[in-house]
PDB file of N, CA and C in Angstrom:
ATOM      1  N   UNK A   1     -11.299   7.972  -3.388  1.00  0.00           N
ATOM      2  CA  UNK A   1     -11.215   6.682  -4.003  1.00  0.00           C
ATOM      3  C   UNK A   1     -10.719   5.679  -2.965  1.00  0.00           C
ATOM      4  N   UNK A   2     -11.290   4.610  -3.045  1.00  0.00           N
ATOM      5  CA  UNK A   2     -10.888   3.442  -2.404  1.00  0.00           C
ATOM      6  C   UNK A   2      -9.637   2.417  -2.809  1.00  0.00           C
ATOM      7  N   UNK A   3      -8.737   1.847  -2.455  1.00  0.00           N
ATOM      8  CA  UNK A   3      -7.342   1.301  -2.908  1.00  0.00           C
ATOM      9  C   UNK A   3      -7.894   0.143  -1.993  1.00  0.00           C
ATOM     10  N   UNK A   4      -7.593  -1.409  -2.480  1.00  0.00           N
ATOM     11  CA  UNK A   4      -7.201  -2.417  -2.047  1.00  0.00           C
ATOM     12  C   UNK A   4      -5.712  -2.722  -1.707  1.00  0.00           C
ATOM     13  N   UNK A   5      -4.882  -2.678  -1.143  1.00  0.00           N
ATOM     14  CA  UNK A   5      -3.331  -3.015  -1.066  1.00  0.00           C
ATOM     15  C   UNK A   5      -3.449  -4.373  -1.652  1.00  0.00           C
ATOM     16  N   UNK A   6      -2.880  -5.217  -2.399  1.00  0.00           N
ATOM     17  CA  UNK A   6      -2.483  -6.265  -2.485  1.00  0.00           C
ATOM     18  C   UNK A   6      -0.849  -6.985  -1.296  1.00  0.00           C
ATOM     19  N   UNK A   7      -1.333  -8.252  -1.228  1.00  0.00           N
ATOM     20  CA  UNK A   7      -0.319  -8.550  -0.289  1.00  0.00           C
ATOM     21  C   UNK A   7       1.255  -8.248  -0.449  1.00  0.00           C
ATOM     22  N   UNK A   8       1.924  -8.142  -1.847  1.00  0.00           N
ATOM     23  CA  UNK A   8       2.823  -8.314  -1.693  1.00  0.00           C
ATOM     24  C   UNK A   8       3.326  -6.554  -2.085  1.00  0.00           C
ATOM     25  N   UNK A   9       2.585  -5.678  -2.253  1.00  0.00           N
ATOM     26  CA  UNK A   9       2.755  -4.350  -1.852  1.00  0.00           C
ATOM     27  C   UNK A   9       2.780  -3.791  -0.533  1.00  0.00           C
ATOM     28  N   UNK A  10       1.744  -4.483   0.663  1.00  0.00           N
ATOM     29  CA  UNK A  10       1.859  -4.860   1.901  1.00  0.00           C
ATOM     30  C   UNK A  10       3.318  -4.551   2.453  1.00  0.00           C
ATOM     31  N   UNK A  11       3.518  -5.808   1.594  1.00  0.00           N
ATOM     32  CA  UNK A  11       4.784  -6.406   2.331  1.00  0.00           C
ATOM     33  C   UNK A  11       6.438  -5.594   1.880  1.00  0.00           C
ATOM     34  N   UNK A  12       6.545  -5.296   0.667  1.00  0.00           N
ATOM     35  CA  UNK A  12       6.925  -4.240  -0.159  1.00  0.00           C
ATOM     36  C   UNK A  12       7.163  -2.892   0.790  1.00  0.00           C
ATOM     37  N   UNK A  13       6.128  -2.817   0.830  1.00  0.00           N
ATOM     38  CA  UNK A  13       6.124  -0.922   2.132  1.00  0.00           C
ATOM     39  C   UNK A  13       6.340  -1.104   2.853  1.00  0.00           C
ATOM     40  N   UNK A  14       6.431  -1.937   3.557  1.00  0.00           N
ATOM     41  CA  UNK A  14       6.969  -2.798   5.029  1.00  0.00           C
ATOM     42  C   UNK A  14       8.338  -2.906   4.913  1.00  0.00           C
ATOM     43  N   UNK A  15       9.262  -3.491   4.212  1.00  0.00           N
ATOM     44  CA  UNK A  15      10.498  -4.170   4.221  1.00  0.00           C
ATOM     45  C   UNK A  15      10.950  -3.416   2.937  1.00  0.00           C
ATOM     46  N   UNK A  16      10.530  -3.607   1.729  1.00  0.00           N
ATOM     47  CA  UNK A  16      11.935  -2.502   1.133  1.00  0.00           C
ATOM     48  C   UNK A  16      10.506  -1.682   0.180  1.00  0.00           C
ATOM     49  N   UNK A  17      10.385  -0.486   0.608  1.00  0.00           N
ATOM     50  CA  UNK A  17       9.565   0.434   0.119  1.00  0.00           C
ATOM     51  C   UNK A  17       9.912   0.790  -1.390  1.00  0.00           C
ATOM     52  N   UNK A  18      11.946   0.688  -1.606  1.00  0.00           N
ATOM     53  CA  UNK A  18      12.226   0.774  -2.696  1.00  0.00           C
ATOM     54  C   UNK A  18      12.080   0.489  -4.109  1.00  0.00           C
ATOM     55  N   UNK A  19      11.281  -0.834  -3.863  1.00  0.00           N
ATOM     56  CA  UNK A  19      10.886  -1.975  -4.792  1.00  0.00           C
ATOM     57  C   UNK A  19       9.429  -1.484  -5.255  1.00  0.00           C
ATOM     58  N   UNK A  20       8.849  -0.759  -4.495  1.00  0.00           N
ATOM     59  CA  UNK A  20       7.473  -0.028  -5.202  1.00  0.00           C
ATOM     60  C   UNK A  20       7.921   1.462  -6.046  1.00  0.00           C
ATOM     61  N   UNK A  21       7.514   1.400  -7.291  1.00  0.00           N
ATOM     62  CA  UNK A  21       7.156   2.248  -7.748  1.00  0.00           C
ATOM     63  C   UNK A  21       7.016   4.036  -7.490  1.00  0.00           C
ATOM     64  N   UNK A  22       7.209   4.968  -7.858  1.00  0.00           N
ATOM     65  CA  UNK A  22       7.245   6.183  -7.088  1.00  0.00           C
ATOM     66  C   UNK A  22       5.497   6.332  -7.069  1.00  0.00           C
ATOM     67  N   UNK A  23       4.717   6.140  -8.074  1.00  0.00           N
ATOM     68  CA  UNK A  23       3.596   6.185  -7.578  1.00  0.00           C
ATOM     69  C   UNK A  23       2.785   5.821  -7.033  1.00  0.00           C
ATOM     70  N   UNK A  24       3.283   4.593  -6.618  1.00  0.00           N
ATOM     71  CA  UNK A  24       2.504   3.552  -5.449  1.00  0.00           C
ATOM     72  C   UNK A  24       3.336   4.337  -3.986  1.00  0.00           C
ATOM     73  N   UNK A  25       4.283   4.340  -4.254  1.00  0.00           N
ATOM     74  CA  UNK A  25       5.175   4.988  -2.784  1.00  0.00           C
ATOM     75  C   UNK A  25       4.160   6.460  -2.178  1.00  0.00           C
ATOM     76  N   UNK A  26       4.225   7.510  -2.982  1.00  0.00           N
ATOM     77  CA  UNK A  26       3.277   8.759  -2.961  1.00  0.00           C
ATOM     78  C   UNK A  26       1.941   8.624  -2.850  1.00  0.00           C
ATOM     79  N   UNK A  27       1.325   7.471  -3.242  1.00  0.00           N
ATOM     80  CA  UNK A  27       0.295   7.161  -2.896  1.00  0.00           C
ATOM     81  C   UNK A  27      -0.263   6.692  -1.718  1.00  0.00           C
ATOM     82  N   UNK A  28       0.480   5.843  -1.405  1.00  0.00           N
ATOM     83  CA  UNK A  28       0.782   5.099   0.332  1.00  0.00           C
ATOM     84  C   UNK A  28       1.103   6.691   1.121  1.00  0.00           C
ATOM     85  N   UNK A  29       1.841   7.233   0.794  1.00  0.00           N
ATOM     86  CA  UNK A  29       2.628   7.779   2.054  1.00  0.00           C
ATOM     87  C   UNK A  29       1.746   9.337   1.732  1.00  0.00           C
ATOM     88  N   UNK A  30       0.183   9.514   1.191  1.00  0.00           N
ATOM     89  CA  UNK A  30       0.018  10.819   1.832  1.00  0.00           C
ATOM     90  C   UNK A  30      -1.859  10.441   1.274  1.00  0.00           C
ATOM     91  N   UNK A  31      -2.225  10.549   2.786  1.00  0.00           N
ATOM     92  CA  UNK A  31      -3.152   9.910   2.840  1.00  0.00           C
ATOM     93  C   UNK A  31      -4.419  10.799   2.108  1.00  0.00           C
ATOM     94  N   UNK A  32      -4.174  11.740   1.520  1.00  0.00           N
ATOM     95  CA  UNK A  32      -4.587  13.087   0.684  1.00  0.00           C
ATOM     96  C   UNK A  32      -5.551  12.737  -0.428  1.00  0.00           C
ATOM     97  N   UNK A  33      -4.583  11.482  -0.571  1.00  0.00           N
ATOM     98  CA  UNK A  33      -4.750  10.629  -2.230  1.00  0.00           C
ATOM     99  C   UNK A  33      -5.830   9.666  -2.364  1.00  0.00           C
ATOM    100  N   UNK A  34      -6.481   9.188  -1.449  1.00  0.00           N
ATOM    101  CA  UNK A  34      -7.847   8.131  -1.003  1.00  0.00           C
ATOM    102  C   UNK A  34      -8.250   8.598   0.213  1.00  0.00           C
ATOM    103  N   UNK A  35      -9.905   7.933  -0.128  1.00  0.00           N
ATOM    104  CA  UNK A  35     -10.771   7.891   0.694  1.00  0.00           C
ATOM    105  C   UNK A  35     -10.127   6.789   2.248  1.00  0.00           C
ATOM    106  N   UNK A  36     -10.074   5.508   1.315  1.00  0.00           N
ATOM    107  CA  UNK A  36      -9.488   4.266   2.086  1.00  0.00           C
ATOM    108  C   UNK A  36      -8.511   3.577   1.571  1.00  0.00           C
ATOM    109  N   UNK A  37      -7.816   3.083   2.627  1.00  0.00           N
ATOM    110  CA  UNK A  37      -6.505   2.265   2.063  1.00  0.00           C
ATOM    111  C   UNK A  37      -7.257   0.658   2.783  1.00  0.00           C
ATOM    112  N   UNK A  38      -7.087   0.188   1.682  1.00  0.00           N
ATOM    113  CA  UNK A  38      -7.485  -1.289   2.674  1.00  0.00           C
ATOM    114  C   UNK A  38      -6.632  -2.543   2.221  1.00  0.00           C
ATOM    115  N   UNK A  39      -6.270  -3.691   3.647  1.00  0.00           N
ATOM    116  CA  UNK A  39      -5.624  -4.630   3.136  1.00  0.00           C
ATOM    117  C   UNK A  39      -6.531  -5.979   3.525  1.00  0.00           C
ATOM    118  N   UNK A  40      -6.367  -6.933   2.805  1.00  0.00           N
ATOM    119  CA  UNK A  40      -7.073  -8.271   2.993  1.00  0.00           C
ATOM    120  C   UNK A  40      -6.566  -8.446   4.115  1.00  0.00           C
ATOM    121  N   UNK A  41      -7.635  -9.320   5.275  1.00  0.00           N
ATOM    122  CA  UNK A  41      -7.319  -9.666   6.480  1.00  0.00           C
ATOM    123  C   UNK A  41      -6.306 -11.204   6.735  1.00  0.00           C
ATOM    124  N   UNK A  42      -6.315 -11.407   5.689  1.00  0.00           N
ATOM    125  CA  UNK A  42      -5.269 -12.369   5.546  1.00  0.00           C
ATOM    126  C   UNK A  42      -3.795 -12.469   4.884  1.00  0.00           C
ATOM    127  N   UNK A  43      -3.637 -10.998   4.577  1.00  0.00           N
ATOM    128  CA  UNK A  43      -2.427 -10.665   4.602  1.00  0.00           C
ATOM    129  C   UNK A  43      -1.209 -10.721   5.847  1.00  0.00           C
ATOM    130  N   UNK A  44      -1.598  -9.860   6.865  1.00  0.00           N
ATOM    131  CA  UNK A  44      -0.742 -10.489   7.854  1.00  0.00           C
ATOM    132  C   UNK A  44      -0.566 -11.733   7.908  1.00  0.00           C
ATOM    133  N   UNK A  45      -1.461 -12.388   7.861  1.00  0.00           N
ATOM    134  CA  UNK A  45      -1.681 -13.394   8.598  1.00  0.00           C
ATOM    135  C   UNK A  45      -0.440 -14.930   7.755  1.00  0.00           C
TER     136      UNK A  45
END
């Protein structure tokens, strides 16, 4: 399956991982779980 990150989950896993959810956290952190992780290119930005 394919995942879009939204920006402020982005930013969330970045700076306080705590603030996400345990299943967004387990999801992010084992790449097992998707095909692709993808973020809008204007998130960094």
């Amino acid at each position: 399956m394919t995942y879009l990150m939204d920006t402020h989950v982005w930013i969330w896993w970045n700076q306080r991982p705590q603030s996400l959810s345990h299943r967004v956290r387990s999801l992010i952190g084992n790449p097992a779980e998707y095909s692709e992780l993808l973020l809008s290119a204007i998130s960094p930005w």
